[in-house]
PDB file of N, CA and C in Angstrom:
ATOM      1  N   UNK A   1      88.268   0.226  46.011  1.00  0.00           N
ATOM      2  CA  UNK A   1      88.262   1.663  46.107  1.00  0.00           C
ATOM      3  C   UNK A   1      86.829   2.126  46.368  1.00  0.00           C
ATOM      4  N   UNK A   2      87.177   2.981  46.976  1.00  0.00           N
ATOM      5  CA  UNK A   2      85.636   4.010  47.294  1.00  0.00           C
ATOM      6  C   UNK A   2      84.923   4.464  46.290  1.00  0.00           C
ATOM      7  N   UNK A   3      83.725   4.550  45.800  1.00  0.00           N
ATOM      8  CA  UNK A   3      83.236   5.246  44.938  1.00  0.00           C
ATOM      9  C   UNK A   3      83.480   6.360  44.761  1.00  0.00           C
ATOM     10  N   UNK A   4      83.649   7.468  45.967  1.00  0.00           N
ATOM     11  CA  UNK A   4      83.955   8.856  46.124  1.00  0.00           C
ATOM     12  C   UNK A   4      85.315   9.083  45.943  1.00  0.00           C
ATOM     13  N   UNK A   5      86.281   8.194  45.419  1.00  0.00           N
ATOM     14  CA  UNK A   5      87.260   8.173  45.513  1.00  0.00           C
ATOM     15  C   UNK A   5      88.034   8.076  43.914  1.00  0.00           C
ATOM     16  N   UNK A   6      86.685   7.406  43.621  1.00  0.00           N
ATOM     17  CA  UNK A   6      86.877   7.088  41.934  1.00  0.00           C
ATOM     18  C   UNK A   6      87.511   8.434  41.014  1.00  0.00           C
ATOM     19  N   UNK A   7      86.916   9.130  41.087  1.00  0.00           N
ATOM     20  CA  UNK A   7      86.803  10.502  40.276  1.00  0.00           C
ATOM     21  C   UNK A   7      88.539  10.988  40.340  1.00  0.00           C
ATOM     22  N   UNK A   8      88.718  10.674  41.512  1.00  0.00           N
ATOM     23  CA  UNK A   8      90.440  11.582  41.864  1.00  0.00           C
ATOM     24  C   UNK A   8      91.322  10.618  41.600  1.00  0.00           C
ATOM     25  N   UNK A   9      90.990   9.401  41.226  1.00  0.00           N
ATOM     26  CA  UNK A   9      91.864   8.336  40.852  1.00  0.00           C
ATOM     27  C   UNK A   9      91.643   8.573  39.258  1.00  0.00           C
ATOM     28  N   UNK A  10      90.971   8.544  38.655  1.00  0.00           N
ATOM     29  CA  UNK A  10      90.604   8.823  37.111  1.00  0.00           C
ATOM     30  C   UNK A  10      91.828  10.219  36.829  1.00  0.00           C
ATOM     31  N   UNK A  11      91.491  11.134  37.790  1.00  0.00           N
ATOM     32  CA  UNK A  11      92.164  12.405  37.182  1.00  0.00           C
ATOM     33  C   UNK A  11      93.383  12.408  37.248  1.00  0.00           C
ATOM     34  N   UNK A  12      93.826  11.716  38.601  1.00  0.00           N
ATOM     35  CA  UNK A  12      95.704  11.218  38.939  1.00  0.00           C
ATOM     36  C   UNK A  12      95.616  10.662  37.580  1.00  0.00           C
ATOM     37  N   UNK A  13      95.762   9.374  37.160  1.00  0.00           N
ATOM     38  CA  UNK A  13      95.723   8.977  36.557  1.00  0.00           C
ATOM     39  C   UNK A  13      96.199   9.200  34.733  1.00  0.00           C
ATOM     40  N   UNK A  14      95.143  10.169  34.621  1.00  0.00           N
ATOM     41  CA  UNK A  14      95.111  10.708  33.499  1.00  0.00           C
ATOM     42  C   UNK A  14      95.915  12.015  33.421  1.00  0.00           C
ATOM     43  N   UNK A  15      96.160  12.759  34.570  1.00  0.00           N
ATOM     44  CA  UNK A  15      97.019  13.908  34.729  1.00  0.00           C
ATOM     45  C   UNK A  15      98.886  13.365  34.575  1.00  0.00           C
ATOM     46  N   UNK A  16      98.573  12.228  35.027  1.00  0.00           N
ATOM     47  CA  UNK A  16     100.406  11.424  35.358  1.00  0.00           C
ATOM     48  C   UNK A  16     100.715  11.048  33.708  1.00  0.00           C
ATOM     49  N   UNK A  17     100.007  10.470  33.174  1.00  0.00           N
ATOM     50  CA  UNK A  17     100.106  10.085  31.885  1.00  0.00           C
ATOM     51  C   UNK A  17     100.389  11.242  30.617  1.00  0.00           C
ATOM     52  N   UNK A  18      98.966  11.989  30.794  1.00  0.00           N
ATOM     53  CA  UNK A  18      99.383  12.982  29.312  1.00  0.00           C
ATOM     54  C   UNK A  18      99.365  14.120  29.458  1.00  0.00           C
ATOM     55  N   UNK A  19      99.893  14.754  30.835  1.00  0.00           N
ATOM     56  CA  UNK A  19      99.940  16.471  31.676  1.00  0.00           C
ATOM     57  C   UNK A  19      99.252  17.074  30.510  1.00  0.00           C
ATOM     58  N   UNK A  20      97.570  17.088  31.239  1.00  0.00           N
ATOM     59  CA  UNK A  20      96.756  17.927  29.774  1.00  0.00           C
ATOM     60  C   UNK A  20      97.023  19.119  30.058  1.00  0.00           C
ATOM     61  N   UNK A  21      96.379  19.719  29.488  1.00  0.00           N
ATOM     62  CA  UNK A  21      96.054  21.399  29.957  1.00  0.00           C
ATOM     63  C   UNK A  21      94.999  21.553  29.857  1.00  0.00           C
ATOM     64  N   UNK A  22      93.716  20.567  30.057  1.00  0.00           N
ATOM     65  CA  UNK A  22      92.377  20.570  30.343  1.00  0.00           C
ATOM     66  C   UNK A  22      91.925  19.538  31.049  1.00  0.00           C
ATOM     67  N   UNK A  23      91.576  19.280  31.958  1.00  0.00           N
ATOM     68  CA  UNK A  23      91.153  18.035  32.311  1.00  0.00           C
ATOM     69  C   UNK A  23      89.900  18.150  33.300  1.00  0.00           C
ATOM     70  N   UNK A  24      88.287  17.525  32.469  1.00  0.00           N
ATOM     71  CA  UNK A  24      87.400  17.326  33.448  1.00  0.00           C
ATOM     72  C   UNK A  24      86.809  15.922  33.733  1.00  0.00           C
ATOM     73  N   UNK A  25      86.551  15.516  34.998  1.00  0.00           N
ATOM     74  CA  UNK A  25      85.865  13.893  34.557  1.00  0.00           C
ATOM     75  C   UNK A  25      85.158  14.752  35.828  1.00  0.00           C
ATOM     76  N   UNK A  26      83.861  13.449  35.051  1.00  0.00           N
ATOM     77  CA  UNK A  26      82.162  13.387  35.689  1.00  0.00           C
ATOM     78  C   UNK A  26      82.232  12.426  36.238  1.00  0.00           C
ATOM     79  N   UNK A  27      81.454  11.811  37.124  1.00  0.00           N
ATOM     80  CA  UNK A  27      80.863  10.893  37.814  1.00  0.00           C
ATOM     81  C   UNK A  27      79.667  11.311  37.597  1.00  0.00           C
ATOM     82  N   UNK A  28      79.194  10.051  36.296  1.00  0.00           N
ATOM     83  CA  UNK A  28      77.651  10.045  36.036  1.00  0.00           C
ATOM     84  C   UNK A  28      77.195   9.008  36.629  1.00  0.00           C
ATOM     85  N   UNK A  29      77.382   8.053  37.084  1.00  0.00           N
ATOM     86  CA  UNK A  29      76.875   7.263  37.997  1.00  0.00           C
ATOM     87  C   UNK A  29      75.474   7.503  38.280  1.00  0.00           C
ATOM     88  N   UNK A  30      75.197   8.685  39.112  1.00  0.00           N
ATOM     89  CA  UNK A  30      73.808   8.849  39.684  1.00  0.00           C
ATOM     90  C   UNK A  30      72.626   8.482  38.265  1.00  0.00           C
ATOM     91  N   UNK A  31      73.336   8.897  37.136  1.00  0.00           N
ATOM     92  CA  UNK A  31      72.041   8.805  35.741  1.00  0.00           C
ATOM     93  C   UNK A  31      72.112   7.324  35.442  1.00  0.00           C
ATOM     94  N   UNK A  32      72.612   6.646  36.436  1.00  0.00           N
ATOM     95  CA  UNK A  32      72.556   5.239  35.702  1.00  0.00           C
ATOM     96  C   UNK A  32      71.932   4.131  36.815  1.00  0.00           C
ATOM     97  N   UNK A  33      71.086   4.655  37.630  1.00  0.00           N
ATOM     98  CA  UNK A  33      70.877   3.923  38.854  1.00  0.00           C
ATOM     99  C   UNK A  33      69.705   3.141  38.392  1.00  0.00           C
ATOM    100  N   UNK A  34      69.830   1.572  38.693  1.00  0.00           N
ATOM    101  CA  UNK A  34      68.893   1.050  38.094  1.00  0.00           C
ATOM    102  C   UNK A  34      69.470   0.154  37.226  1.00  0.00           C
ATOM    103  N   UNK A  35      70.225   0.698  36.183  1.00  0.00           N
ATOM    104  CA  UNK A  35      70.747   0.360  34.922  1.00  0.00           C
ATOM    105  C   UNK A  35      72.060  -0.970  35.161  1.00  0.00           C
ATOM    106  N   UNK A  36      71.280  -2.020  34.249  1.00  0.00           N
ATOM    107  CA  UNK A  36      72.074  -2.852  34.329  1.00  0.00           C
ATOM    108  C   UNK A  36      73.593  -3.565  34.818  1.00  0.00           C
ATOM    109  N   UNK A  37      74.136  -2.591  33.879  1.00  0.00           N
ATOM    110  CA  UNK A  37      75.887  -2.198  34.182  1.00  0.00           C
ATOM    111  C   UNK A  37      75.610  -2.110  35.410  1.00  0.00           C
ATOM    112  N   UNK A  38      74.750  -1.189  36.194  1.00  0.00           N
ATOM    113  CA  UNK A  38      75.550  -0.175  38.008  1.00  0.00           C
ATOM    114  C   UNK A  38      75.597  -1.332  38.807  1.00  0.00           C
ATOM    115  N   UNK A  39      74.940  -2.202  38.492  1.00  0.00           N
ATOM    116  CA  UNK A  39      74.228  -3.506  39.477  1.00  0.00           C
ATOM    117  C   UNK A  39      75.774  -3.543  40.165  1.00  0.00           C
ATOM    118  N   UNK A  40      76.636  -4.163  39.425  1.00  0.00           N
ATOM    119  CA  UNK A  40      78.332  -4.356  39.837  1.00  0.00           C
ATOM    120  C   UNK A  40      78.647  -3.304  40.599  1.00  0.00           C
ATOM    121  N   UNK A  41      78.449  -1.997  40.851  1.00  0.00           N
ATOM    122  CA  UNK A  41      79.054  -1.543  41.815  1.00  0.00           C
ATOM    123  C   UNK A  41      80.000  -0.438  40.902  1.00  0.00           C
ATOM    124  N   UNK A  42      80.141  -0.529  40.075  1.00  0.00           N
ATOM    125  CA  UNK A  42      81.142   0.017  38.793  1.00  0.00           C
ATOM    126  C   UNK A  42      80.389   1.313  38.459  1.00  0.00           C
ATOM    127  N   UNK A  43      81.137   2.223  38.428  1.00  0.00           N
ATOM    128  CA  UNK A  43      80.838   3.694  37.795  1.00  0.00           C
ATOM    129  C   UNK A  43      80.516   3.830  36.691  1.00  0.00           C
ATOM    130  N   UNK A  44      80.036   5.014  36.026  1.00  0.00           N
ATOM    131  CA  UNK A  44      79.984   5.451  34.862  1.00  0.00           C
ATOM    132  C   UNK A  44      80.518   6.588  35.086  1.00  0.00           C
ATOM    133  N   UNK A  45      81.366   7.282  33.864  1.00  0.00           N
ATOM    134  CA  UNK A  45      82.280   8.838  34.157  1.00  0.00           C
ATOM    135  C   UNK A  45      82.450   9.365  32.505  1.00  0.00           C
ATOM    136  N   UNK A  46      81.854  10.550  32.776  1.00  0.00           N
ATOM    137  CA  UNK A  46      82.400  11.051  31.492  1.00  0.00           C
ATOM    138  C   UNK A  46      83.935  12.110  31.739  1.00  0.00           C
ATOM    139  N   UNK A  47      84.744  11.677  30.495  1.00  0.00           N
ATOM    140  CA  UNK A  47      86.603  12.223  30.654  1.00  0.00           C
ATOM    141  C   UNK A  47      86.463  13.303  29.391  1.00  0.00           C
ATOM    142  N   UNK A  48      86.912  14.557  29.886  1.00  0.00           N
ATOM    143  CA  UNK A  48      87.000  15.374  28.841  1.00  0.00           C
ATOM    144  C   UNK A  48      88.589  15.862  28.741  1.00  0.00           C
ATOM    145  N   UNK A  49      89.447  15.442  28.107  1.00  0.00           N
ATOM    146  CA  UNK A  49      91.020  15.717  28.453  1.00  0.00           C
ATOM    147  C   UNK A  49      91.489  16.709  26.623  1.00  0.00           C
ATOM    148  N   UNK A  50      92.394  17.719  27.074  1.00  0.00           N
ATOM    149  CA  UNK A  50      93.013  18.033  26.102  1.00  0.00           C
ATOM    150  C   UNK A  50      94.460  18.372  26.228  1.00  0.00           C
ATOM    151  N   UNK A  51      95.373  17.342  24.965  1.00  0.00           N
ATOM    152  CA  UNK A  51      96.165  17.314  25.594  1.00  0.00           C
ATOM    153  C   UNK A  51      97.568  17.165  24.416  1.00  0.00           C
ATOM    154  N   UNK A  52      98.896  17.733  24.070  1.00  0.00           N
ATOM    155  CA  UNK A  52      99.608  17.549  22.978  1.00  0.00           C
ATOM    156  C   UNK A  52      99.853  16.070  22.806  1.00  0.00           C
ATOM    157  N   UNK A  53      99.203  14.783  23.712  1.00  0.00           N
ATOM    158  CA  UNK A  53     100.058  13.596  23.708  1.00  0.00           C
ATOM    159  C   UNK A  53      98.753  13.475  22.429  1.00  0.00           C
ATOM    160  N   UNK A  54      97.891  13.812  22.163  1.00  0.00           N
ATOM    161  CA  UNK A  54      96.952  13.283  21.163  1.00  0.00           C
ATOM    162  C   UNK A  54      97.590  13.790  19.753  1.00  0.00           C
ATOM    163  N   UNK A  55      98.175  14.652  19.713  1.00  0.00           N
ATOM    164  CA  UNK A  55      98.295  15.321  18.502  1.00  0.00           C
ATOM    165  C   UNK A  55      98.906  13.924  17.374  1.00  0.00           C
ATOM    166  N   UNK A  56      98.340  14.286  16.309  1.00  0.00           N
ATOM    167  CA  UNK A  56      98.396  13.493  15.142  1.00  0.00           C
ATOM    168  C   UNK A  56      98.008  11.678  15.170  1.00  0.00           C
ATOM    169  N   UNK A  57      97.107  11.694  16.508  1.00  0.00           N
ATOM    170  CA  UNK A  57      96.364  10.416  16.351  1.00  0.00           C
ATOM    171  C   UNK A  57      95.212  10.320  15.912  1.00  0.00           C
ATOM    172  N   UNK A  58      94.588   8.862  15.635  1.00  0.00           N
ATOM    173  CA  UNK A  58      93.244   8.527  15.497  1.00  0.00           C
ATOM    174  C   UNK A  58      92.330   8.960  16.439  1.00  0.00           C
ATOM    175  N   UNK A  59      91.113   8.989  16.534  1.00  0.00           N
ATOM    176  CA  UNK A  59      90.474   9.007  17.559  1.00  0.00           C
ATOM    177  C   UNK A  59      90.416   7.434  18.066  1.00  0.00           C
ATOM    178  N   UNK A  60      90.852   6.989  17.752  1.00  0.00           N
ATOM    179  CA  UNK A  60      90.423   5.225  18.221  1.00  0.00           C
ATOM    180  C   UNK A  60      91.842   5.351  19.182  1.00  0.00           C
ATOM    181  N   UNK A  61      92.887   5.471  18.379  1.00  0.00           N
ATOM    182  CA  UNK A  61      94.223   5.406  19.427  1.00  0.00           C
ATOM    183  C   UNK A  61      94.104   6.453  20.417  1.00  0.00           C
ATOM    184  N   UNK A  62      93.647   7.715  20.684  1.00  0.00           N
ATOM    185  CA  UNK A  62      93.302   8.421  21.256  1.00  0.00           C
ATOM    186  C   UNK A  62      92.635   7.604  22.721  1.00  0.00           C
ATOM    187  N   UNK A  63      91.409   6.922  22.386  1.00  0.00           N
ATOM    188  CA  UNK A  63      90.163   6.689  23.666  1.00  0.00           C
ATOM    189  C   UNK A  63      91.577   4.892  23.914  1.00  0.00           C
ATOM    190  N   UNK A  64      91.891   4.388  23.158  1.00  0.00           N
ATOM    191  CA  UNK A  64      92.724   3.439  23.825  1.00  0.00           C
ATOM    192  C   UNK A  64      93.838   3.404  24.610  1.00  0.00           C
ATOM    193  N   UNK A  65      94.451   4.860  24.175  1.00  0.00           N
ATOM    194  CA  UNK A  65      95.104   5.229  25.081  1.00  0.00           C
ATOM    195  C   UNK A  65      95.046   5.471  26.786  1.00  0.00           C
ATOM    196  N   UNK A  66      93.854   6.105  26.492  1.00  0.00           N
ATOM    197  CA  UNK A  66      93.027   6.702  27.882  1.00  0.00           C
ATOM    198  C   UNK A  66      92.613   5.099  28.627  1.00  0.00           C
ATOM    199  N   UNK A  67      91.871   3.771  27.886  1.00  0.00           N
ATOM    200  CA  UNK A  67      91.991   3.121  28.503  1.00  0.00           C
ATOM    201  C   UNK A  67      93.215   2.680  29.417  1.00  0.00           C
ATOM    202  N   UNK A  68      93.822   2.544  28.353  1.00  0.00           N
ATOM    203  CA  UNK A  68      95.287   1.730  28.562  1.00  0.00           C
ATOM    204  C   UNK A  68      95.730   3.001  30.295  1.00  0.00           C
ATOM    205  N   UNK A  69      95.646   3.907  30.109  1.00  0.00           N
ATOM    206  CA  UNK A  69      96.080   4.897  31.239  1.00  0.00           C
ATOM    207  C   UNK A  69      94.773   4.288  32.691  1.00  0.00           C
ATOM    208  N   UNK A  70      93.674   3.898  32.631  1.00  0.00           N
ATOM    209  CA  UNK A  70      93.284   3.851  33.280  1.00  0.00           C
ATOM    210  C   UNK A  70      93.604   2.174  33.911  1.00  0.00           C
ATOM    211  N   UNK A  71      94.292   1.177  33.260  1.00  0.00           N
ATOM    212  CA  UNK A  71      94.553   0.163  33.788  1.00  0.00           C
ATOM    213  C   UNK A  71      93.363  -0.694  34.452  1.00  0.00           C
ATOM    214  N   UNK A  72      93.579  -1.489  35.319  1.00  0.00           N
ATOM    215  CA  UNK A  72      92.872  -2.589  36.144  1.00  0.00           C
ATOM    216  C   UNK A  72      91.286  -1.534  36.723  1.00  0.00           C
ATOM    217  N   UNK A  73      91.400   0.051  36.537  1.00  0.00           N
ATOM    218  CA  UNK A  73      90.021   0.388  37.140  1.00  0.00           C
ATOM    219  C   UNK A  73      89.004   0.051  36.294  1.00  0.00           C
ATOM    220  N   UNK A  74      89.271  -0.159  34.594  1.00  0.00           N
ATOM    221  CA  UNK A  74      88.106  -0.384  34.011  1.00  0.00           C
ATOM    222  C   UNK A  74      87.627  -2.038  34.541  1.00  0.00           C
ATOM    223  N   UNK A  75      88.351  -3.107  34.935  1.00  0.00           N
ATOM    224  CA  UNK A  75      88.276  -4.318  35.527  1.00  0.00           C
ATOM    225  C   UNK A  75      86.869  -3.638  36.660  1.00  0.00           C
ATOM    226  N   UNK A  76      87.560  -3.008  37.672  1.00  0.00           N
ATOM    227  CA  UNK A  76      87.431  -3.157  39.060  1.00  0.00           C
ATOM    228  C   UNK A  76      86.263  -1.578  39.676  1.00  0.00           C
ATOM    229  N   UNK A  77      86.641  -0.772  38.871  1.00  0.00           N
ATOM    230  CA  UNK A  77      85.743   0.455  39.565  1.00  0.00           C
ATOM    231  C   UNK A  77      85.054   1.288  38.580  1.00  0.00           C
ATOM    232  N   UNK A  78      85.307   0.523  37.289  1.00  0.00           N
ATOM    233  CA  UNK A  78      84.713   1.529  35.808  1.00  0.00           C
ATOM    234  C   UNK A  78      83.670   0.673  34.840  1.00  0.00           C
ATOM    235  N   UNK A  79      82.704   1.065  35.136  1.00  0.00           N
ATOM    236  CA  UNK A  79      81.935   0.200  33.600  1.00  0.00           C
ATOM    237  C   UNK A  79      81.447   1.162  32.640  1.00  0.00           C
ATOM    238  N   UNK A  80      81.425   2.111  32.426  1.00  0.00           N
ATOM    239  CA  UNK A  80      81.409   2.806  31.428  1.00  0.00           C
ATOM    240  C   UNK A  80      82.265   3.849  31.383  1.00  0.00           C
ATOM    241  N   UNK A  81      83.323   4.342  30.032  1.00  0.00           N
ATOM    242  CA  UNK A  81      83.672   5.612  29.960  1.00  0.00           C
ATOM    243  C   UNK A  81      83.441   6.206  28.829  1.00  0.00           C
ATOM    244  N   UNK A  82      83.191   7.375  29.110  1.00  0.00           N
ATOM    245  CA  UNK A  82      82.637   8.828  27.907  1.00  0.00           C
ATOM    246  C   UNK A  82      83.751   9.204  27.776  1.00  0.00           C
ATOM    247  N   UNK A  83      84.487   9.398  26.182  1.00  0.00           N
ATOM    248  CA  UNK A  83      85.809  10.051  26.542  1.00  0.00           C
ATOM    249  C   UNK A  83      86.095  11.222  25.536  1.00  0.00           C
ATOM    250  N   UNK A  84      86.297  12.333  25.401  1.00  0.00           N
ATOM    251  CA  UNK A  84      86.359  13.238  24.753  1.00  0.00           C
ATOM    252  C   UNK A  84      87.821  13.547  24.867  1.00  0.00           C
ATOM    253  N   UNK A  85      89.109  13.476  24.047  1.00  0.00           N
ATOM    254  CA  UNK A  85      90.019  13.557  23.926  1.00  0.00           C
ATOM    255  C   UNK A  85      90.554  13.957  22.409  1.00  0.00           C
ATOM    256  N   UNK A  86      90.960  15.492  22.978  1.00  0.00           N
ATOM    257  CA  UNK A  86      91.632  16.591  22.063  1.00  0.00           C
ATOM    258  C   UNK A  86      92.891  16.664  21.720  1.00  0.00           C
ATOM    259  N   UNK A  87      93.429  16.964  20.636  1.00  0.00           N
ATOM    260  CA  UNK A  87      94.587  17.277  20.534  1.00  0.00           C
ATOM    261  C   UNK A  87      94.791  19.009  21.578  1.00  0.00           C
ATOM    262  N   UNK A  88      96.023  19.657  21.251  1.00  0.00           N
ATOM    263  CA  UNK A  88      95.885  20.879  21.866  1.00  0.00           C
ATOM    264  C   UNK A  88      95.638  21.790  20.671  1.00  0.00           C
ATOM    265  N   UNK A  89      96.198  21.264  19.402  1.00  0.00           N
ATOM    266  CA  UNK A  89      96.069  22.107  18.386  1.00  0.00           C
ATOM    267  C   UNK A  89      94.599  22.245  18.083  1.00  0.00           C
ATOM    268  N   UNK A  90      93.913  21.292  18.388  1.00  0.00           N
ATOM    269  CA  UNK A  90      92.416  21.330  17.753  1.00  0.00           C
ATOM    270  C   UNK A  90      91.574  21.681  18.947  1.00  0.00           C
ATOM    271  N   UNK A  91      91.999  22.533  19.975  1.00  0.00           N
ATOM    272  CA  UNK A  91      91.316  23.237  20.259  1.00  0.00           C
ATOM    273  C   UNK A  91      91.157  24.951  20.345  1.00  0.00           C
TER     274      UNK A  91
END
């Protein structure tokens, strides 16, 4: 996948899974140039999602979830994710 391409695959992604009613992702990439991780070619993105599928979880089951939704990209087009994931009530 394209780098420029990354960002709209993150949001499909995460939009198909837990229809938030907030959803922003970053492509921080550019703050990481240089940095070990980028060498691979792999992004960095911060995910800000809020959404009722969180309600009454951990925050740990929460960000594993979001992995688990992002599948083979953390393999292949993701080396770091920032993930901020809300219930709807707690916002």
């Amino acid at each position: 996948m394209q780098p420029a391409e990354r960002p709209g695959e993150i949001e499909r992604r995460l939009r198909d899974v837990f229809q938030p009613e907030s959803l922003q992702v970053e492509d921080e990439s550019h703050l990481h140039a240089g940095h070990a991780g980028a060498r691979d070619g792999r992004g960095h993105f911060r995910v800000s999602i809020i959404s009722e599928a969180f309600e009454g979880l951990s925050l740990i089951r929460r960000h594993r979830l979001v992995y688990e939704a992002m599948g083979s990209l953390m393999e292949t087009d993701i080396h770091a994710l920032s993930i901020e994931a809300i219930a709807s009530s707690e916002f």
